[in-house]
PDB file of N, CA and C in Angstrom:
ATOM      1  N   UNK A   1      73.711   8.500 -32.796  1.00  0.00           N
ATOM      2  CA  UNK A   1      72.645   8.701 -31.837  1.00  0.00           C
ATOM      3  C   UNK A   1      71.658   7.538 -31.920  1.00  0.00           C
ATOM      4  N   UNK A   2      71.150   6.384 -30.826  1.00  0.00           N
ATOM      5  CA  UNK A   2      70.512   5.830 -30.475  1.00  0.00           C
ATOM      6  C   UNK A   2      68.747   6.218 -30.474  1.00  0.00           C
ATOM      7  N   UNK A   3      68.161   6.325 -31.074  1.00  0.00           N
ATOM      8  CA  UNK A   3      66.808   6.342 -31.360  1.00  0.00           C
ATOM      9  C   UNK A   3      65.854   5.717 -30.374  1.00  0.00           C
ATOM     10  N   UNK A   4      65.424   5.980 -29.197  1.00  0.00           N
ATOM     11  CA  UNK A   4      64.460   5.025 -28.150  1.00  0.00           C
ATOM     12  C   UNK A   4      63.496   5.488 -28.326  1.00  0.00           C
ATOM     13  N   UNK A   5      61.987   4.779 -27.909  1.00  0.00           N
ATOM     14  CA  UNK A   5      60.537   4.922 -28.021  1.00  0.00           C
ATOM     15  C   UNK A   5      60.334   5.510 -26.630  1.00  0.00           C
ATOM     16  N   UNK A   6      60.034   6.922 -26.943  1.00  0.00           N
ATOM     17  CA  UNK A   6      59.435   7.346 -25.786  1.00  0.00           C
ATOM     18  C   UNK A   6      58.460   7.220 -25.383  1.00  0.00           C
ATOM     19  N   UNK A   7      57.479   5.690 -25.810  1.00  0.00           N
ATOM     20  CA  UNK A   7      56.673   5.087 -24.191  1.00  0.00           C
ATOM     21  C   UNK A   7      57.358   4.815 -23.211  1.00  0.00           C
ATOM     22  N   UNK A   8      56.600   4.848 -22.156  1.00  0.00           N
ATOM     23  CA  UNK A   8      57.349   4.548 -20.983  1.00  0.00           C
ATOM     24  C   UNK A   8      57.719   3.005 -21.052  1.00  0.00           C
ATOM     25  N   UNK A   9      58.628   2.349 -20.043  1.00  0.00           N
ATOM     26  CA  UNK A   9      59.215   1.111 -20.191  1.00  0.00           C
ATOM     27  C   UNK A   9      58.973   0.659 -21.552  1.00  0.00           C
ATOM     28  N   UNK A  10      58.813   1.072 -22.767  1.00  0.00           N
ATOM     29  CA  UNK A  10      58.864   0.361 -24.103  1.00  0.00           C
ATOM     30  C   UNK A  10      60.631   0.240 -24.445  1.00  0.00           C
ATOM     31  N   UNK A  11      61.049  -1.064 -24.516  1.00  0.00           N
ATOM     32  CA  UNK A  11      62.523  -1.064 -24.802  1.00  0.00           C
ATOM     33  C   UNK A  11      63.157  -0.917 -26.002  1.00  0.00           C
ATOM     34  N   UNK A  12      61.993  -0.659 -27.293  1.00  0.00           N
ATOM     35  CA  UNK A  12      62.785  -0.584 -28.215  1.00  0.00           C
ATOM     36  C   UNK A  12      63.504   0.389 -29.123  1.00  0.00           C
ATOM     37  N   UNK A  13      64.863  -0.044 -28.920  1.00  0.00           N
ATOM     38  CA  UNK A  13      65.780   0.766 -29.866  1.00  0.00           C
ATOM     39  C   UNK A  13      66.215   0.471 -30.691  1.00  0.00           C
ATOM     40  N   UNK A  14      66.138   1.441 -32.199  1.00  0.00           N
ATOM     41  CA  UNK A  14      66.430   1.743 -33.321  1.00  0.00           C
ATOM     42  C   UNK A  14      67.872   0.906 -33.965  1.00  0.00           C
ATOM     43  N   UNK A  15      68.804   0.937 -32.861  1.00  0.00           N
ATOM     44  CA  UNK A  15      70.081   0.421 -32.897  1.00  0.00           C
ATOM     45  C   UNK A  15      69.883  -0.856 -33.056  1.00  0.00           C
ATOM     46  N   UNK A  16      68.831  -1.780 -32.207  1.00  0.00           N
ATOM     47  CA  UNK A  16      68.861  -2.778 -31.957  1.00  0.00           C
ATOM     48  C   UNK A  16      67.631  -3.623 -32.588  1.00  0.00           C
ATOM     49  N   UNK A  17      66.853  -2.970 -32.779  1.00  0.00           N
ATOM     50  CA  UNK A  17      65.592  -3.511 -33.795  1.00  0.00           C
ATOM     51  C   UNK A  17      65.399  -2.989 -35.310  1.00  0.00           C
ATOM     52  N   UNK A  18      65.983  -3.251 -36.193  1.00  0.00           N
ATOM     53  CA  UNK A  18      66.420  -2.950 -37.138  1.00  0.00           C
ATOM     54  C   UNK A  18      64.744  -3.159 -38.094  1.00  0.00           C
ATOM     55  N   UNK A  19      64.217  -3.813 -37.745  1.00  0.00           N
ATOM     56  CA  UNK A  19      62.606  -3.817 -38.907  1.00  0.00           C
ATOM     57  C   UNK A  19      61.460  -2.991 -38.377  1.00  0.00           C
ATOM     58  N   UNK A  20      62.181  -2.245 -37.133  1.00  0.00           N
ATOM     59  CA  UNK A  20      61.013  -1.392 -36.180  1.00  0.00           C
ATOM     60  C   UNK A  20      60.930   0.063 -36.941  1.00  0.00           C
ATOM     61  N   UNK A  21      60.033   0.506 -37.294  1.00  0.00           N
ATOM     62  CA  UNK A  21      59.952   2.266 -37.267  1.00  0.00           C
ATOM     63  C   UNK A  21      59.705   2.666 -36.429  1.00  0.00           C
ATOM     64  N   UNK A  22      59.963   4.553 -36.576  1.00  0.00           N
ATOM     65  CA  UNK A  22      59.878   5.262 -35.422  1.00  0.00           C
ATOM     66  C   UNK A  22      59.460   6.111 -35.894  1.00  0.00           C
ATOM     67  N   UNK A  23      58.283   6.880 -35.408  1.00  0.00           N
ATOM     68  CA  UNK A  23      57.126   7.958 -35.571  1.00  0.00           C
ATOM     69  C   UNK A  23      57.932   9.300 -34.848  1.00  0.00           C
ATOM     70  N   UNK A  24      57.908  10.320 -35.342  1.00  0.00           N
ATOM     71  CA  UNK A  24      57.858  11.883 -34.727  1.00  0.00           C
ATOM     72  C   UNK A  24      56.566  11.897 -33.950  1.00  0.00           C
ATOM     73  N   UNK A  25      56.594  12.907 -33.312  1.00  0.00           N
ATOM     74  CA  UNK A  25      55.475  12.854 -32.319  1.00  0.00           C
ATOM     75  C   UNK A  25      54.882  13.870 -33.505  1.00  0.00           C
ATOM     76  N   UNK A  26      53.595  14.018 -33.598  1.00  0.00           N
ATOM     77  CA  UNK A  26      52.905  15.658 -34.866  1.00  0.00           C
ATOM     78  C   UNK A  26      53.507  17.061 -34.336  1.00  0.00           C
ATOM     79  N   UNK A  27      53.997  17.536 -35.366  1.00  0.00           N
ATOM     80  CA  UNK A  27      54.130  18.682 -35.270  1.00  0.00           C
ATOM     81  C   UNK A  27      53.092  19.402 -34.629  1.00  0.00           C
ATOM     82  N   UNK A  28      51.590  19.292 -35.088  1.00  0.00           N
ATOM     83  CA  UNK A  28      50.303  20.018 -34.658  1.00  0.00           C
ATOM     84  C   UNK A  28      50.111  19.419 -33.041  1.00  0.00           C
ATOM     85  N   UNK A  29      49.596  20.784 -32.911  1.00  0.00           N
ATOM     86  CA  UNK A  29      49.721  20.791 -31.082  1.00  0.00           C
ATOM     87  C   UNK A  29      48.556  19.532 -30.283  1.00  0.00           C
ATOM     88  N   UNK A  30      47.384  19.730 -31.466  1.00  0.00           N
ATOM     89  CA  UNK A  30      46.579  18.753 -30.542  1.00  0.00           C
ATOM     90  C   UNK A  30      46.482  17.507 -30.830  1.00  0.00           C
ATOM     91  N   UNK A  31      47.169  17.103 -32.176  1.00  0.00           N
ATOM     92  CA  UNK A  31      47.647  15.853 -32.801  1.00  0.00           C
ATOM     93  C   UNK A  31      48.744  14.974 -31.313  1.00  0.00           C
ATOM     94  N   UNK A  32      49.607  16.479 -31.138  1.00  0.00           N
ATOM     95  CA  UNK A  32      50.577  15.956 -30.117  1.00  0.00           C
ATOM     96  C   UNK A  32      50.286  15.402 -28.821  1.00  0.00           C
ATOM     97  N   UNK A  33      49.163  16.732 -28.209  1.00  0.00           N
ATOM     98  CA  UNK A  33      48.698  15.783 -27.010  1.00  0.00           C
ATOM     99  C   UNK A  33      47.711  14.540 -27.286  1.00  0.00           C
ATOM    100  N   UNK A  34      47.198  14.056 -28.231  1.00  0.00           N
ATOM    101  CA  UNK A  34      46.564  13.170 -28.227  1.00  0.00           C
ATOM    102  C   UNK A  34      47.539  11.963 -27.856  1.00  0.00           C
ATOM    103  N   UNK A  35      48.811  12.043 -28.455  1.00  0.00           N
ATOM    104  CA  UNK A  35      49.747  11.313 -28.781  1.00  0.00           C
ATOM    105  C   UNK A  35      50.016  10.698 -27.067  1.00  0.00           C
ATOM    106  N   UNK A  36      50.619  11.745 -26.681  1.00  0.00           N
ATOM    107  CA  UNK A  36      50.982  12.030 -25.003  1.00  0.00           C
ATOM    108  C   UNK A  36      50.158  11.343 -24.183  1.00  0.00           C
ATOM    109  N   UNK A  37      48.718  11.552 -24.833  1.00  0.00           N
ATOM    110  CA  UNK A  37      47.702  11.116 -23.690  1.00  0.00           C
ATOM    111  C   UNK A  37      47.507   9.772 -23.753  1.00  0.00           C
ATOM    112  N   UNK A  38      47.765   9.002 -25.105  1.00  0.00           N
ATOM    113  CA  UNK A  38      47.804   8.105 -25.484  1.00  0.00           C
ATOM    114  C   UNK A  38      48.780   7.149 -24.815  1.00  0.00           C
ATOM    115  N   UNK A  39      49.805   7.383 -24.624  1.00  0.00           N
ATOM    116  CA  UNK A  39      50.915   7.071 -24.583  1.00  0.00           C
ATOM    117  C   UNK A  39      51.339   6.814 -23.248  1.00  0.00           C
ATOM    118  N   UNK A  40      50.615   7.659 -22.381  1.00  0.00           N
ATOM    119  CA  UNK A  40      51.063   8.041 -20.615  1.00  0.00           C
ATOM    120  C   UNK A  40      52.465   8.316 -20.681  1.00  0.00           C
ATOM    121  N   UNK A  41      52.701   9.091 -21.015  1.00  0.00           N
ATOM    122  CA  UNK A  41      54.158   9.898 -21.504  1.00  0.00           C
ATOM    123  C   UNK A  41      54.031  11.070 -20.545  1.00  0.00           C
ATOM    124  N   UNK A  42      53.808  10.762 -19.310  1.00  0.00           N
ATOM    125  CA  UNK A  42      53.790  11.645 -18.102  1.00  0.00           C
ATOM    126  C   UNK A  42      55.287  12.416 -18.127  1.00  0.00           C
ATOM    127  N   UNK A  43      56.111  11.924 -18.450  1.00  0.00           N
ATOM    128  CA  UNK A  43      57.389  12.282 -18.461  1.00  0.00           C
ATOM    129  C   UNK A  43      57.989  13.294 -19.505  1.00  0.00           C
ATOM    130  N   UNK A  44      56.961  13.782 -20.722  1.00  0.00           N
ATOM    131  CA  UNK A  44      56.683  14.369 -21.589  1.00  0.00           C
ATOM    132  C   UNK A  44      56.309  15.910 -21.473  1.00  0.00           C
ATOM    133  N   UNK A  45      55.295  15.553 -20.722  1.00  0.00           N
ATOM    134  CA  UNK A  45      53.675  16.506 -20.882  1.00  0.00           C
ATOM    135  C   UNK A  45      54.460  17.858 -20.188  1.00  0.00           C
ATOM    136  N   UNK A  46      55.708  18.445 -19.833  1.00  0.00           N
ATOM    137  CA  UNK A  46      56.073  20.103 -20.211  1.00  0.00           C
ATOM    138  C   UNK A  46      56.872  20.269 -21.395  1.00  0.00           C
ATOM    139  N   UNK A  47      56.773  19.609 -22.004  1.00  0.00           N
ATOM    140  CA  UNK A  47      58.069  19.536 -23.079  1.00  0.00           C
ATOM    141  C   UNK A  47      56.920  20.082 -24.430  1.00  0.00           C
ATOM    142  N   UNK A  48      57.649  21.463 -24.961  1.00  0.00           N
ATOM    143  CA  UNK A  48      56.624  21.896 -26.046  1.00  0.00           C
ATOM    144  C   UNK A  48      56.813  21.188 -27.347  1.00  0.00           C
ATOM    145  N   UNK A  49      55.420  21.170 -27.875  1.00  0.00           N
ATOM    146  CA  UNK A  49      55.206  20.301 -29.099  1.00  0.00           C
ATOM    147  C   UNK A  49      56.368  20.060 -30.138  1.00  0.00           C
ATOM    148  N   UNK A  50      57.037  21.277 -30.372  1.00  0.00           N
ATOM    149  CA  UNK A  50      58.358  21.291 -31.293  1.00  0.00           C
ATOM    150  C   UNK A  50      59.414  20.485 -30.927  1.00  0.00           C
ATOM    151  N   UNK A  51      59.704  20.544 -29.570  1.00  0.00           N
ATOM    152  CA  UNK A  51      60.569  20.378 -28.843  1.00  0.00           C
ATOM    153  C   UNK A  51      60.414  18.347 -29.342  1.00  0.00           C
ATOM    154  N   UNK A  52      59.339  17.916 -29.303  1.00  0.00           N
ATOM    155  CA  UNK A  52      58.860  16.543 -28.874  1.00  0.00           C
ATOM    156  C   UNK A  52      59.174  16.242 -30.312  1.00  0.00           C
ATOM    157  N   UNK A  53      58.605  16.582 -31.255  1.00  0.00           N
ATOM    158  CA  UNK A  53      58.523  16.756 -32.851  1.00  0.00           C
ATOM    159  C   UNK A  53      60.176  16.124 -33.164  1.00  0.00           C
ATOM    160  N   UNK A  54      61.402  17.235 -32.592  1.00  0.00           N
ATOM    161  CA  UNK A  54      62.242  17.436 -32.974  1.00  0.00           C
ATOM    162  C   UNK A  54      62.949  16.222 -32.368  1.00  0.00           C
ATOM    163  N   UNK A  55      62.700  15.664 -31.376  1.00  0.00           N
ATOM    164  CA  UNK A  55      63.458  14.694 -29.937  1.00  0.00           C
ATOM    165  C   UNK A  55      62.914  13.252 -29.987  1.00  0.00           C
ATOM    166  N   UNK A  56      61.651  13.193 -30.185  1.00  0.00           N
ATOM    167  CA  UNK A  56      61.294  12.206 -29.740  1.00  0.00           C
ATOM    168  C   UNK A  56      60.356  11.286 -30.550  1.00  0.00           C
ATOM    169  N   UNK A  57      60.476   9.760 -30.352  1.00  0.00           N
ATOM    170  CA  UNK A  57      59.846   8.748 -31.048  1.00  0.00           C
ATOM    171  C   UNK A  57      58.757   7.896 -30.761  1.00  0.00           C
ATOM    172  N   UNK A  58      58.167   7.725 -31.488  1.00  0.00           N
ATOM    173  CA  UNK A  58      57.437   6.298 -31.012  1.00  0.00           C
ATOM    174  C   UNK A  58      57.099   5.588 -31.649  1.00  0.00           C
ATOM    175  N   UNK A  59      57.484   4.052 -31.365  1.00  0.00           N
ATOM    176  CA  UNK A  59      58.062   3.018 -32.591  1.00  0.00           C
ATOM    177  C   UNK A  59      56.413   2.104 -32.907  1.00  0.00           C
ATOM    178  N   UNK A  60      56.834   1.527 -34.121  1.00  0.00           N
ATOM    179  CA  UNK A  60      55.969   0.987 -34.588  1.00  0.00           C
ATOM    180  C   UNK A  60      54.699   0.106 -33.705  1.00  0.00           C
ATOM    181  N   UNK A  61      55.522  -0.538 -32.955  1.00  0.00           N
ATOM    182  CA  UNK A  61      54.560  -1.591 -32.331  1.00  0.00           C
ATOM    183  C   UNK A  61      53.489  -0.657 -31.784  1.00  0.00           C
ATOM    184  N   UNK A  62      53.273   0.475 -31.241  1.00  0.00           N
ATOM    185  CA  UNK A  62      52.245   1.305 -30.854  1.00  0.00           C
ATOM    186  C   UNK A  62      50.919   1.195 -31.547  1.00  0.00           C
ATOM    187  N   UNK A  63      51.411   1.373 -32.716  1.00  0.00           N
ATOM    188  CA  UNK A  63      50.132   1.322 -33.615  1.00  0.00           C
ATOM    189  C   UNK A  63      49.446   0.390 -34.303  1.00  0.00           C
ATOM    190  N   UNK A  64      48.313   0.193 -34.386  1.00  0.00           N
ATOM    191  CA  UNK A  64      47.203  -0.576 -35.205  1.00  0.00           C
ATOM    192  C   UNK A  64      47.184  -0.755 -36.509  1.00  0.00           C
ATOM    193  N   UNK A  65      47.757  -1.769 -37.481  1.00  0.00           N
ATOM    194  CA  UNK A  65      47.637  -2.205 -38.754  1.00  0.00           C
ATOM    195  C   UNK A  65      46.892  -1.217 -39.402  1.00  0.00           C
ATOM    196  N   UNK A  66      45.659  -0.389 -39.078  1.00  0.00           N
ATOM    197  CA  UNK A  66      45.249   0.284 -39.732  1.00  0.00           C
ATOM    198  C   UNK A  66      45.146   1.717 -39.951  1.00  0.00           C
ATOM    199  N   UNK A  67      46.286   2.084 -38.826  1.00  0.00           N
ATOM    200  CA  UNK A  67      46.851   3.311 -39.095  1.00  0.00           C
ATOM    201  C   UNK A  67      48.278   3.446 -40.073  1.00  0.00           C
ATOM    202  N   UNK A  68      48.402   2.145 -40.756  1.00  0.00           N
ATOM    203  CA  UNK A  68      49.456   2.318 -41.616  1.00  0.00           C
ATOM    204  C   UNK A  68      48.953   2.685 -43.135  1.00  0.00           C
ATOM    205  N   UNK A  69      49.398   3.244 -43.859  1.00  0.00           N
ATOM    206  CA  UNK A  69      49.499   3.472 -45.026  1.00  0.00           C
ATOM    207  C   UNK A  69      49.556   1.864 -45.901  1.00  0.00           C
ATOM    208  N   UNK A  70      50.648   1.395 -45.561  1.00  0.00           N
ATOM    209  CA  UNK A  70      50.335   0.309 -46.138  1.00  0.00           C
ATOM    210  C   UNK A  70      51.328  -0.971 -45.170  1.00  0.00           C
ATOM    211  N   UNK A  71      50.409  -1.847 -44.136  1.00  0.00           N
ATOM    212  CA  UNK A  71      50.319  -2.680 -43.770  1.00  0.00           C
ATOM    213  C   UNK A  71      51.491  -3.515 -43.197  1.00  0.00           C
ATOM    214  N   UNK A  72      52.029  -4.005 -44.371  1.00  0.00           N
ATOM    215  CA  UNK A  72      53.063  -5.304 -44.219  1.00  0.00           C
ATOM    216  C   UNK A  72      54.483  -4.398 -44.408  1.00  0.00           C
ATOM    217  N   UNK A  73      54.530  -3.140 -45.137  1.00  0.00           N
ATOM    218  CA  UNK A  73      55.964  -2.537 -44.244  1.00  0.00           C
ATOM    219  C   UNK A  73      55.861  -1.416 -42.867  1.00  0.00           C
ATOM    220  N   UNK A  74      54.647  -1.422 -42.508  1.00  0.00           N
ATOM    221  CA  UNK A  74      54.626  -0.895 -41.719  1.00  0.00           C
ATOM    222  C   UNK A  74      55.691   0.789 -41.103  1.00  0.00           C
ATOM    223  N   UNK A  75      56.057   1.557 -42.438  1.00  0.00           N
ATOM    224  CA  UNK A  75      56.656   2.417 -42.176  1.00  0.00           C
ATOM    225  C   UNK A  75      56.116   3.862 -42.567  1.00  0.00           C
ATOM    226  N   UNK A  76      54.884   4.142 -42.896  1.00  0.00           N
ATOM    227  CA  UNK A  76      54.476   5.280 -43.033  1.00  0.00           C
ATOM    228  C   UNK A  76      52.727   5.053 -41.982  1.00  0.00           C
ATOM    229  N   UNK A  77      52.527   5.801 -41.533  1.00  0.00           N
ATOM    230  CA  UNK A  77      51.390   6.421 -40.666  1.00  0.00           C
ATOM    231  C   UNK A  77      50.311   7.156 -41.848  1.00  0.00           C
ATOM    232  N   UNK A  78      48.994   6.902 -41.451  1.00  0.00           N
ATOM    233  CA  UNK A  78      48.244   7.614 -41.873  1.00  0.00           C
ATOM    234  C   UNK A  78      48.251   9.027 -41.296  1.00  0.00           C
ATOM    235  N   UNK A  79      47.393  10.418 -42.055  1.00  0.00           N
ATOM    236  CA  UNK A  79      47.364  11.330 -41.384  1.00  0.00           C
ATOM    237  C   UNK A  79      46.597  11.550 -39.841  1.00  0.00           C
ATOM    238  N   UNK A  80      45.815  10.516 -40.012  1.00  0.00           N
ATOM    239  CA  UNK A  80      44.927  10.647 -38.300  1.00  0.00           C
ATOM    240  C   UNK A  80      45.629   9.579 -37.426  1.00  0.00           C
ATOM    241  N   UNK A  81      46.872   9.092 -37.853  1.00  0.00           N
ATOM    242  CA  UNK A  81      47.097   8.060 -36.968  1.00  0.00           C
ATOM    243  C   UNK A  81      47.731   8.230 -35.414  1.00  0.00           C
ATOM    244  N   UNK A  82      47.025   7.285 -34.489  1.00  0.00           N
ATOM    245  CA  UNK A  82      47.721   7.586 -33.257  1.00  0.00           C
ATOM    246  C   UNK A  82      47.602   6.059 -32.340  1.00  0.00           C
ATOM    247  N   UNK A  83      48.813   6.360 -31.429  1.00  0.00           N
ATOM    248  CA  UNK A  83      49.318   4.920 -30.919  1.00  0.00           C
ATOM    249  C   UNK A  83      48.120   4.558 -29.591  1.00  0.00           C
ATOM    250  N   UNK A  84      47.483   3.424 -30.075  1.00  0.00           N
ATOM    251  CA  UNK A  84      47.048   2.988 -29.070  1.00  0.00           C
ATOM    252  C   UNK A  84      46.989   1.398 -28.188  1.00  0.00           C
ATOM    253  N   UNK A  85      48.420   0.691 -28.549  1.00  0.00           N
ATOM    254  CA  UNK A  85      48.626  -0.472 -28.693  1.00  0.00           C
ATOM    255  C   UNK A  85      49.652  -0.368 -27.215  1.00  0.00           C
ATOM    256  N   UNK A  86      49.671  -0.844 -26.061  1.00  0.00           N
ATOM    257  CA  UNK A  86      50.480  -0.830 -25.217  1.00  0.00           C
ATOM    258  C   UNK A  86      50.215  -2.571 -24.446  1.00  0.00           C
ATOM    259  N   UNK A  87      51.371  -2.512 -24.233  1.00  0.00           N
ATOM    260  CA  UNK A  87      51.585  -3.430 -23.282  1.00  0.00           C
ATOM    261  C   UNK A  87      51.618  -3.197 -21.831  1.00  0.00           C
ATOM    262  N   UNK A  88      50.838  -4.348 -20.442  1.00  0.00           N
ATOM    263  CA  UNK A  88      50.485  -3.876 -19.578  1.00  0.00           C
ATOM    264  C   UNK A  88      52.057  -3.254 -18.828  1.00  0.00           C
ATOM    265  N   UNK A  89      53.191  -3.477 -19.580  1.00  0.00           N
ATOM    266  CA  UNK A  89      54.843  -3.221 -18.694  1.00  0.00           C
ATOM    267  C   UNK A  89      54.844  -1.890 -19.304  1.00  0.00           C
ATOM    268  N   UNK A  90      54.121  -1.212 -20.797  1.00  0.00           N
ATOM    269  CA  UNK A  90      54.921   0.065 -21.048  1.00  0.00           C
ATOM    270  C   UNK A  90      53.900   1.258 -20.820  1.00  0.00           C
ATOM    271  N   UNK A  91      52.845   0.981 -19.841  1.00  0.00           N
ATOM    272  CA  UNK A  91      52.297   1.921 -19.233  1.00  0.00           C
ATOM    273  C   UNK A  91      52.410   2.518 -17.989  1.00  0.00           C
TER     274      UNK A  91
END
């Protein structure tokens, strides 16, 4: 199974970007829509929180150096962390 970033037009896949991580969306409901709202993941927003948790990603480049745990591997998230890094194509 192929791993894609569910921002919109964001192209990267798991298969193919091998130094990229990929975030669960939060289990917690309002963690999640923050995520969503963040994200313009219009394509999302009936899909219940579990459902998103269980399905869906969103890869590293989203986030801000300082929502990482630690920096230069960039593979763990702080607990308040949320993506607010987009490019003007993946909105």
């Amino acid at each position: 199974m192929t791993i894609i970033c569910a921002v919109k037009f964001c192209n990267s896949k798991m298969s193919l970007t091998k130094k990229i991580s990929y975030f669960r969306f939060p289990s917690d409901q309002l963690r999640c829509k923050q995520w969503m709202g963040n994200c313009h993941t219009v394509h999302l927003l009936n899909k219940d929180p579990a459902i998103l948790y269980k399905n869906y990603r969103v890869c590293c480049v989203h986030f801000e150096d300082n929502m990482f745990l630690n920096p230069s591997s960039r593979n763990r998230l702080t607990m308040n962390a949320v993506p607010t890094i987009f490019s003007e194509r993946c909105i």
